[in-house]
PDB file of N, CA and C in Angstrom:
ATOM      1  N   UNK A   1      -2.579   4.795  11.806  1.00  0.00           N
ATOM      2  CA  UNK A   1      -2.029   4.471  10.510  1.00  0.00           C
ATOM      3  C   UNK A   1      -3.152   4.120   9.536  1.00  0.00           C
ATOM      4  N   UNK A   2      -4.071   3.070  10.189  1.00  0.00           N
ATOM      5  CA  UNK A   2      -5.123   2.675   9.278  1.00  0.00           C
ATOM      6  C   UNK A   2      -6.438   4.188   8.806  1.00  0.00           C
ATOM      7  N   UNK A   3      -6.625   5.057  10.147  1.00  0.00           N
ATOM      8  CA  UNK A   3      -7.278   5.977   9.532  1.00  0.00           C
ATOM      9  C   UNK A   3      -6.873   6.729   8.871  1.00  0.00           C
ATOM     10  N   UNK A   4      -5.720   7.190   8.801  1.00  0.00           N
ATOM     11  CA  UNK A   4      -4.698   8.128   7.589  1.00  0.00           C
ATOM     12  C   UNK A   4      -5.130   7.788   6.194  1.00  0.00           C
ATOM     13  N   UNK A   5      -5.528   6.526   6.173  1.00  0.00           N
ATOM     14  CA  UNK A   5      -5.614   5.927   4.695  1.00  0.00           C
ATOM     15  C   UNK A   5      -6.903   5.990   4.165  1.00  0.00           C
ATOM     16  N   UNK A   6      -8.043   5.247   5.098  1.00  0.00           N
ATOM     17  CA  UNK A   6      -9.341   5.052   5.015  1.00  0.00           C
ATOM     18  C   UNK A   6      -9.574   6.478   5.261  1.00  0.00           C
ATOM     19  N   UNK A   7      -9.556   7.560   5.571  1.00  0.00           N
ATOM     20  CA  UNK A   7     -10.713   8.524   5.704  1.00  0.00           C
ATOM     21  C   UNK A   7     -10.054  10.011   5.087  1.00  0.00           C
ATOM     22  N   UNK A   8      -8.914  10.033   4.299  1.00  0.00           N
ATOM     23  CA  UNK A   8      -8.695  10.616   3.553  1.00  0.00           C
ATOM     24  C   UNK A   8      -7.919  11.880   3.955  1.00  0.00           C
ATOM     25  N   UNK A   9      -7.934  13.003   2.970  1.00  0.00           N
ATOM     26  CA  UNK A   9      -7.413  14.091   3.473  1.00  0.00           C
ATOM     27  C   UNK A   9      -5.782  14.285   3.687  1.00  0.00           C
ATOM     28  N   UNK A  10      -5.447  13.399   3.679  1.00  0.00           N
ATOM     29  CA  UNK A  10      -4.325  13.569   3.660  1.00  0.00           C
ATOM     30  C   UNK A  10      -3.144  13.375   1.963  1.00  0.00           C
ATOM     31  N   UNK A  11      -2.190  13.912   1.978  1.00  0.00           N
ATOM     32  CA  UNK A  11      -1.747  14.099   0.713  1.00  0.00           C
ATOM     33  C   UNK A  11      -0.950  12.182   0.727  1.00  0.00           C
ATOM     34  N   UNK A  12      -1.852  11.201  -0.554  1.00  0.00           N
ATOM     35  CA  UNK A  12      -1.178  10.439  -0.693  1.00  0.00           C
ATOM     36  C   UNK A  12       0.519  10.006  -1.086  1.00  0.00           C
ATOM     37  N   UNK A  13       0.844  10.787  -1.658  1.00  0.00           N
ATOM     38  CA  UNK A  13       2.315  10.279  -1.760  1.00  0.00           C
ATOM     39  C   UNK A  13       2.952  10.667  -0.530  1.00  0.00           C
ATOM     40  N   UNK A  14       2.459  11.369   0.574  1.00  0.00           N
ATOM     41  CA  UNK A  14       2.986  11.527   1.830  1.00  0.00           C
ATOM     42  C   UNK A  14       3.101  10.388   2.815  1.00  0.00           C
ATOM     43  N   UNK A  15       1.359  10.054   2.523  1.00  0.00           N
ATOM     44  CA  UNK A  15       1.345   8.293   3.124  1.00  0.00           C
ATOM     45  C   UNK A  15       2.192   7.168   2.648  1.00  0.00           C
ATOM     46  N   UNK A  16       2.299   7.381   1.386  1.00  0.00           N
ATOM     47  CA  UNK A  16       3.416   5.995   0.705  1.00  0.00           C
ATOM     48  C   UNK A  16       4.204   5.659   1.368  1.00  0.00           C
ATOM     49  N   UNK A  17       5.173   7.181   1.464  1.00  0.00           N
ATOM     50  CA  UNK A  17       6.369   6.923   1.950  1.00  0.00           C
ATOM     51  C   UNK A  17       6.553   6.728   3.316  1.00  0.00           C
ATOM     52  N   UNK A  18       5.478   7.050   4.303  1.00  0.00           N
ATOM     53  CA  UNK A  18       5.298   6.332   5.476  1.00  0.00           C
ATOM     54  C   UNK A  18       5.077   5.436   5.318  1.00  0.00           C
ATOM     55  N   UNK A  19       3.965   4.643   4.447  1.00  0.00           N
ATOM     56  CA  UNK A  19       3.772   3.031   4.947  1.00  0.00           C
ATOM     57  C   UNK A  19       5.568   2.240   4.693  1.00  0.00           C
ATOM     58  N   UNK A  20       6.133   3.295   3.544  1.00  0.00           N
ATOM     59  CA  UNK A  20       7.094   2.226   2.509  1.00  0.00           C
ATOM     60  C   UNK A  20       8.093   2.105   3.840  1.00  0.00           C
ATOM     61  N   UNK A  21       8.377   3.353   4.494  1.00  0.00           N
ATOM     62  CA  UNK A  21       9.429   3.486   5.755  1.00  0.00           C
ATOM     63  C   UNK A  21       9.177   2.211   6.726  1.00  0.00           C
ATOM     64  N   UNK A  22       7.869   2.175   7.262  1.00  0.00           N
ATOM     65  CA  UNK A  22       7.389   1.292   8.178  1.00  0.00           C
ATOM     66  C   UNK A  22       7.464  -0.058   7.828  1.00  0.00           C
ATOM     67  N   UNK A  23       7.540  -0.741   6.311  1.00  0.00           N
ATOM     68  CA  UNK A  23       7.868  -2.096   6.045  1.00  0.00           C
ATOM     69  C   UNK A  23       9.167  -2.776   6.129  1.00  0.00           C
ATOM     70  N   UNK A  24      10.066  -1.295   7.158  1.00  0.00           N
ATOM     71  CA  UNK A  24      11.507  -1.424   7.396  1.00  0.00           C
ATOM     72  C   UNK A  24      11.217  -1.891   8.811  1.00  0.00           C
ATOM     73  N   UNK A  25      10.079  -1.710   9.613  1.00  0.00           N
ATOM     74  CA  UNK A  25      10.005  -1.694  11.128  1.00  0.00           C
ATOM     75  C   UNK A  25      10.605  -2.953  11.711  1.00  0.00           C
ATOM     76  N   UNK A  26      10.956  -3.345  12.851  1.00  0.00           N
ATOM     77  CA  UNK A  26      11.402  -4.274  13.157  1.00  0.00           C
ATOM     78  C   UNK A  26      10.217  -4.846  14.003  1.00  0.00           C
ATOM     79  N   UNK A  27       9.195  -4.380  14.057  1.00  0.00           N
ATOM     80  CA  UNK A  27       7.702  -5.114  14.461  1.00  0.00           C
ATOM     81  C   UNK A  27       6.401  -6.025  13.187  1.00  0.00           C
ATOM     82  N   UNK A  28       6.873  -7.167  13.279  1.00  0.00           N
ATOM     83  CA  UNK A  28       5.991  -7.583  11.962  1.00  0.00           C
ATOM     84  C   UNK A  28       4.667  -7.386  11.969  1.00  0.00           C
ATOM     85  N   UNK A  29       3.844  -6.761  13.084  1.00  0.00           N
ATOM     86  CA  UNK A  29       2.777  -6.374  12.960  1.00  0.00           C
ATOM     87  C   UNK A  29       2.378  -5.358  12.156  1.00  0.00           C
ATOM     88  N   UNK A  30       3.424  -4.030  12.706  1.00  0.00           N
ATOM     89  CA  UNK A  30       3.522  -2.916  12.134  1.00  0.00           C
ATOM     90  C   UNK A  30       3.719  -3.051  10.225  1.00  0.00           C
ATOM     91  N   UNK A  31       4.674  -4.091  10.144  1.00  0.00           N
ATOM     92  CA  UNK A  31       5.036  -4.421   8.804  1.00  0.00           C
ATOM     93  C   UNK A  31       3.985  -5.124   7.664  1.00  0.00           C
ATOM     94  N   UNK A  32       3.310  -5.547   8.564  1.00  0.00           N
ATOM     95  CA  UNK A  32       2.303  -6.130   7.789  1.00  0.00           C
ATOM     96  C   UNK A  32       1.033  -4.996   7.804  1.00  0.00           C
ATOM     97  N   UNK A  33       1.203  -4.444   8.769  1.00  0.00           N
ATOM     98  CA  UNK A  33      -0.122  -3.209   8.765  1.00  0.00           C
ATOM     99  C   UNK A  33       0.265  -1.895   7.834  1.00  0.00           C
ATOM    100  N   UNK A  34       1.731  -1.686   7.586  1.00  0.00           N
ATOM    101  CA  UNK A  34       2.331  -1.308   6.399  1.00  0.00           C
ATOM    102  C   UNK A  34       1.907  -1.695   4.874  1.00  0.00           C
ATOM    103  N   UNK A  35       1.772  -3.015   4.998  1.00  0.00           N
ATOM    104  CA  UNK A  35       1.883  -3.321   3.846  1.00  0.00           C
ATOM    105  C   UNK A  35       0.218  -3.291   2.799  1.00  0.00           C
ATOM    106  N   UNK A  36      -1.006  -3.490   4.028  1.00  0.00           N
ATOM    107  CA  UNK A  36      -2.778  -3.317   3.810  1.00  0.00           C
ATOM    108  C   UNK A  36      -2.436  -1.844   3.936  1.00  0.00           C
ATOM    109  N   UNK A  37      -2.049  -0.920   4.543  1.00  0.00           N
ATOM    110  CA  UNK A  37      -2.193   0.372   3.916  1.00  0.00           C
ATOM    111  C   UNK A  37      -2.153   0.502   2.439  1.00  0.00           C
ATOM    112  N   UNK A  38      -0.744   0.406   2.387  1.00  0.00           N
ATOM    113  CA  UNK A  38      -0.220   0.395   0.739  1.00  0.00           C
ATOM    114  C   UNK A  38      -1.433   0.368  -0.320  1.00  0.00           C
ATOM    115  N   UNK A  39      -2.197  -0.938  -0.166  1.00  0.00           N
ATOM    116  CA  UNK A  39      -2.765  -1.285  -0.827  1.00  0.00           C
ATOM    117  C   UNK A  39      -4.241  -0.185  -0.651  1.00  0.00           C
ATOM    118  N   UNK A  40      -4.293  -0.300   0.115  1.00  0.00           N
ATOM    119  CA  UNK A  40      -5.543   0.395   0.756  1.00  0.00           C
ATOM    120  C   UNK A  40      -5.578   2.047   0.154  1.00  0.00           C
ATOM    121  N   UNK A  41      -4.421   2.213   0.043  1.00  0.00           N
ATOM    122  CA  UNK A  41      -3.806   3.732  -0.705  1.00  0.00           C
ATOM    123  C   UNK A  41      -4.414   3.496  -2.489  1.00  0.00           C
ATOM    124  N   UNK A  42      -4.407   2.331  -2.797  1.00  0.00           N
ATOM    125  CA  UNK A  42      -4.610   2.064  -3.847  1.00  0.00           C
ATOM    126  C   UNK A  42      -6.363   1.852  -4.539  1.00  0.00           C
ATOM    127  N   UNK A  43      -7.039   2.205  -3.032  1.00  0.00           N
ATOM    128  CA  UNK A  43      -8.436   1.603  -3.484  1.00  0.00           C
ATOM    129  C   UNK A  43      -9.066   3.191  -2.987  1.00  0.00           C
ATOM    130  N   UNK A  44      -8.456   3.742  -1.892  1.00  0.00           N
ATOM    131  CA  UNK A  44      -8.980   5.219  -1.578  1.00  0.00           C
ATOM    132  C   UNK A  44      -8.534   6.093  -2.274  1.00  0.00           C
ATOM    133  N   UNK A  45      -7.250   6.477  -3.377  1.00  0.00           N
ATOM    134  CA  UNK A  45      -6.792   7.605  -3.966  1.00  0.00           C
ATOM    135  C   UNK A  45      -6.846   6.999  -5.370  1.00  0.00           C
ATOM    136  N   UNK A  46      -6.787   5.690  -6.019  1.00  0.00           N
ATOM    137  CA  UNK A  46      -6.225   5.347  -7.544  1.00  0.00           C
ATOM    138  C   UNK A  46      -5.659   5.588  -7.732  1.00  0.00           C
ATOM    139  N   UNK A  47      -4.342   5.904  -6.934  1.00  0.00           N
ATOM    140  CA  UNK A  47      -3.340   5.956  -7.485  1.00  0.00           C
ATOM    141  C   UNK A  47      -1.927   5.473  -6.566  1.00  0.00           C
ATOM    142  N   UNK A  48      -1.373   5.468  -7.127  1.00  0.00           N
ATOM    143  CA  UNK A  48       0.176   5.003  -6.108  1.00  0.00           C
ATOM    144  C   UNK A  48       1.785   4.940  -7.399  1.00  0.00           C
ATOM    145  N   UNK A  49       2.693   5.399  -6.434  1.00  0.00           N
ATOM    146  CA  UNK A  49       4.164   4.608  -7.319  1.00  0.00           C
ATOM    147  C   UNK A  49       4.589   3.852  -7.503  1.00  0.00           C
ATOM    148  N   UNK A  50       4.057   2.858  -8.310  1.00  0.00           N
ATOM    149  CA  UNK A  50       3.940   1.366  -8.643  1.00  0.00           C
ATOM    150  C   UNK A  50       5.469   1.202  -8.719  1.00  0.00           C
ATOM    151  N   UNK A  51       5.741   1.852  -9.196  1.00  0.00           N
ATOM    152  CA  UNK A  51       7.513   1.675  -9.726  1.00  0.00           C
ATOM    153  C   UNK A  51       8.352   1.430  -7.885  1.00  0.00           C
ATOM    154  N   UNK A  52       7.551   1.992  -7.518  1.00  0.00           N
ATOM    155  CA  UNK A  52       8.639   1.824  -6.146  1.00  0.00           C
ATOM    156  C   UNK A  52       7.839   1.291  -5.308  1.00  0.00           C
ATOM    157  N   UNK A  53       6.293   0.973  -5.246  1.00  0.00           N
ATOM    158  CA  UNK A  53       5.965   0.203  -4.294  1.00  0.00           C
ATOM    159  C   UNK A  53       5.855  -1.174  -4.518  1.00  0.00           C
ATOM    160  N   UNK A  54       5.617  -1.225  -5.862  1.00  0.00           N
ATOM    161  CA  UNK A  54       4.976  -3.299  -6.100  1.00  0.00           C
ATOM    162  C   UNK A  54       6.412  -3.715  -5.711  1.00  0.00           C
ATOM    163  N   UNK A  55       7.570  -3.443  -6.034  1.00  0.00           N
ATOM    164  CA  UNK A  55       8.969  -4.227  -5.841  1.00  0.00           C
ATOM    165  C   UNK A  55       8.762  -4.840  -4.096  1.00  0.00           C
ATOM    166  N   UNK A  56       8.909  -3.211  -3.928  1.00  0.00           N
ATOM    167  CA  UNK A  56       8.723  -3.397  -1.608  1.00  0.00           C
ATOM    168  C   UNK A  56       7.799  -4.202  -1.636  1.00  0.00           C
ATOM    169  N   UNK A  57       6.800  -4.503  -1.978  1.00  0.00           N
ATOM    170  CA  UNK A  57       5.518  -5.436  -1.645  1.00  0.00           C
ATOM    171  C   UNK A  57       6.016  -6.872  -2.198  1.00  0.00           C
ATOM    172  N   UNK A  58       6.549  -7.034  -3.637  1.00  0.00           N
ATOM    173  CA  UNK A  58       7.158  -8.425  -3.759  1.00  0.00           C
ATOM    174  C   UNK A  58       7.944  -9.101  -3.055  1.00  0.00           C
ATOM    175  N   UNK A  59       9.059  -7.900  -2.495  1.00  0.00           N
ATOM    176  CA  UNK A  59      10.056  -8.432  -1.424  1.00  0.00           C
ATOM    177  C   UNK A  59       9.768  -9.075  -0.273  1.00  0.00           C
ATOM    178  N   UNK A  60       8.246  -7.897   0.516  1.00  0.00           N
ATOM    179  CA  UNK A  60       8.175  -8.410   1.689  1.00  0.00           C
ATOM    180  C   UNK A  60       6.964  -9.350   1.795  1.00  0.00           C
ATOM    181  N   UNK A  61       6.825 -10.262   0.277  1.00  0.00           N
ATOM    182  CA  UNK A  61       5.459 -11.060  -0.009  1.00  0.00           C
ATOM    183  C   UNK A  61       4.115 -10.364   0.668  1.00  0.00           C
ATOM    184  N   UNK A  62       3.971  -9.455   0.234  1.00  0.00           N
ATOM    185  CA  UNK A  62       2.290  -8.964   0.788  1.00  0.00           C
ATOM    186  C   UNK A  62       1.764  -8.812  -0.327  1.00  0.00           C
ATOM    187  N   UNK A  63       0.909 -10.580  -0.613  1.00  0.00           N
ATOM    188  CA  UNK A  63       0.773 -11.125  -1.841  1.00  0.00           C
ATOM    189  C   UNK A  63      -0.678  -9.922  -1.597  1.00  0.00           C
ATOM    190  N   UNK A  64      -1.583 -10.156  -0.232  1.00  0.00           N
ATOM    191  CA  UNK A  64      -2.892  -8.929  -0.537  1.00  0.00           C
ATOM    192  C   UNK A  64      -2.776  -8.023  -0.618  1.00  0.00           C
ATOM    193  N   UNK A  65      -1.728  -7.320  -0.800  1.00  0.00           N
ATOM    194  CA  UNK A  65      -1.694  -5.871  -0.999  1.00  0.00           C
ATOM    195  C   UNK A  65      -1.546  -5.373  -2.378  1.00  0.00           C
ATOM    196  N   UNK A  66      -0.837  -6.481  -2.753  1.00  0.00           N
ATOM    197  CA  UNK A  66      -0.737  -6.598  -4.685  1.00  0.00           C
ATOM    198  C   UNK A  66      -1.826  -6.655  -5.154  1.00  0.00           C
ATOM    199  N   UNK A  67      -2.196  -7.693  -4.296  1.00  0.00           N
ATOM    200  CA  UNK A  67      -4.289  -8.029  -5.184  1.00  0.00           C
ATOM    201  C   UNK A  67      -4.766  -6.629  -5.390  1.00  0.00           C
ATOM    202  N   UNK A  68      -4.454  -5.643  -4.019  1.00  0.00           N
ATOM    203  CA  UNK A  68      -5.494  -4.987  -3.900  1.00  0.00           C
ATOM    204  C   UNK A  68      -5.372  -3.753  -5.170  1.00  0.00           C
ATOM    205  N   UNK A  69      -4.086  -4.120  -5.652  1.00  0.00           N
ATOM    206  CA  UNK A  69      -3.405  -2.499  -6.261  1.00  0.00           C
ATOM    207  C   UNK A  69      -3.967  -2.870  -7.478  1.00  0.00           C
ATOM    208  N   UNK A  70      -3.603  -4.500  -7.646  1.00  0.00           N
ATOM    209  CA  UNK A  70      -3.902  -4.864  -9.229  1.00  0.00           C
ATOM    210  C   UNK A  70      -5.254  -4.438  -9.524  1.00  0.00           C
ATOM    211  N   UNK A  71      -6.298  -4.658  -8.260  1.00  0.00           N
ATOM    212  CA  UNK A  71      -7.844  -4.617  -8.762  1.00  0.00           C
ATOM    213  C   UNK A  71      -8.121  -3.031  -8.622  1.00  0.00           C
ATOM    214  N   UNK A  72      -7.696  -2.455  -7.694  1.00  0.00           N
ATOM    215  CA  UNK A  72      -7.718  -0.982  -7.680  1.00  0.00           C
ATOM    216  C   UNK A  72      -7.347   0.198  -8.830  1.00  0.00           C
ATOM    217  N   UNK A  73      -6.186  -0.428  -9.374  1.00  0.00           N
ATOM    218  CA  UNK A  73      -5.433   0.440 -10.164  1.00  0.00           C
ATOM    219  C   UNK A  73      -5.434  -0.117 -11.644  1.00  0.00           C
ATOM    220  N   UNK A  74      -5.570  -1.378 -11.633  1.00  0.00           N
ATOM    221  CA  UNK A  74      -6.106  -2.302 -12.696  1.00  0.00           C
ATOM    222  C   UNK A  74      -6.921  -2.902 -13.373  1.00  0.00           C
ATOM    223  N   UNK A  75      -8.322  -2.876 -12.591  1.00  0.00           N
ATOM    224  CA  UNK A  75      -9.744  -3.774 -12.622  1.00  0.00           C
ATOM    225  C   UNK A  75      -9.316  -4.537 -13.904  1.00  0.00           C
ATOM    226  N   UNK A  76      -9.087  -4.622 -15.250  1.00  0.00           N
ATOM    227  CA  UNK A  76      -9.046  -5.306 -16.033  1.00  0.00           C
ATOM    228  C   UNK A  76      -8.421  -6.862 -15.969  1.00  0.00           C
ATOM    229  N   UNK A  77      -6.723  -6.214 -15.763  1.00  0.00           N
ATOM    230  CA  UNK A  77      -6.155  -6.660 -15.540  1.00  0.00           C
ATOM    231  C   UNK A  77      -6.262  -8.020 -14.011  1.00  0.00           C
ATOM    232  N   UNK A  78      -6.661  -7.163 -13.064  1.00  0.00           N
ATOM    233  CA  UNK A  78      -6.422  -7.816 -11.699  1.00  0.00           C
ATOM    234  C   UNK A  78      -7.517  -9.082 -11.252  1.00  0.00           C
ATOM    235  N   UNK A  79      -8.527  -9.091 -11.993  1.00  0.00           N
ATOM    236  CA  UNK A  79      -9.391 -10.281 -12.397  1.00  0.00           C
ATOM    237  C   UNK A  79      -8.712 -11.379 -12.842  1.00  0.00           C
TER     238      UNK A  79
END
């Protein structure tokens, strides 16, 4: 899961919707390793569907994964 993200190649909005599926998992490991992808999607591609991921990330409090989008996708702002 974690190399899908970090080493590229793969079509990001494909990954989204895997990590977004997996923050359904009933393993909170998995859910939380869901949720540093996300973000992680956000620092390797610049880009992501904010509209449908920051909500899933507020819900399931993955306050670092927000950081990471805000500073990734935001630098201004996320300071």
């Amino acid at each position: 899961m974690v190399g899908a993200v970090l080493h590229g190649g793969e079509d990001w909005q494909e990954l989204q919707e895997l990590y977004l599926g997996l923050l359904e998992h009933e393993d909170r490991q998995v859910r939380i390793l869901a949720a540093t992808c996300l973000g992680q999607l956000a620092r390797v591609y610049g880009q992501l569907d904010e509209d449908r991921v920051v909500p899933e990330l507020r819900r399931v409090k993955a306050t670092d994964a927000l950081s990471d989008i805000a500073v990734f996708l935001h630098p201004r702002r996320g300071r």
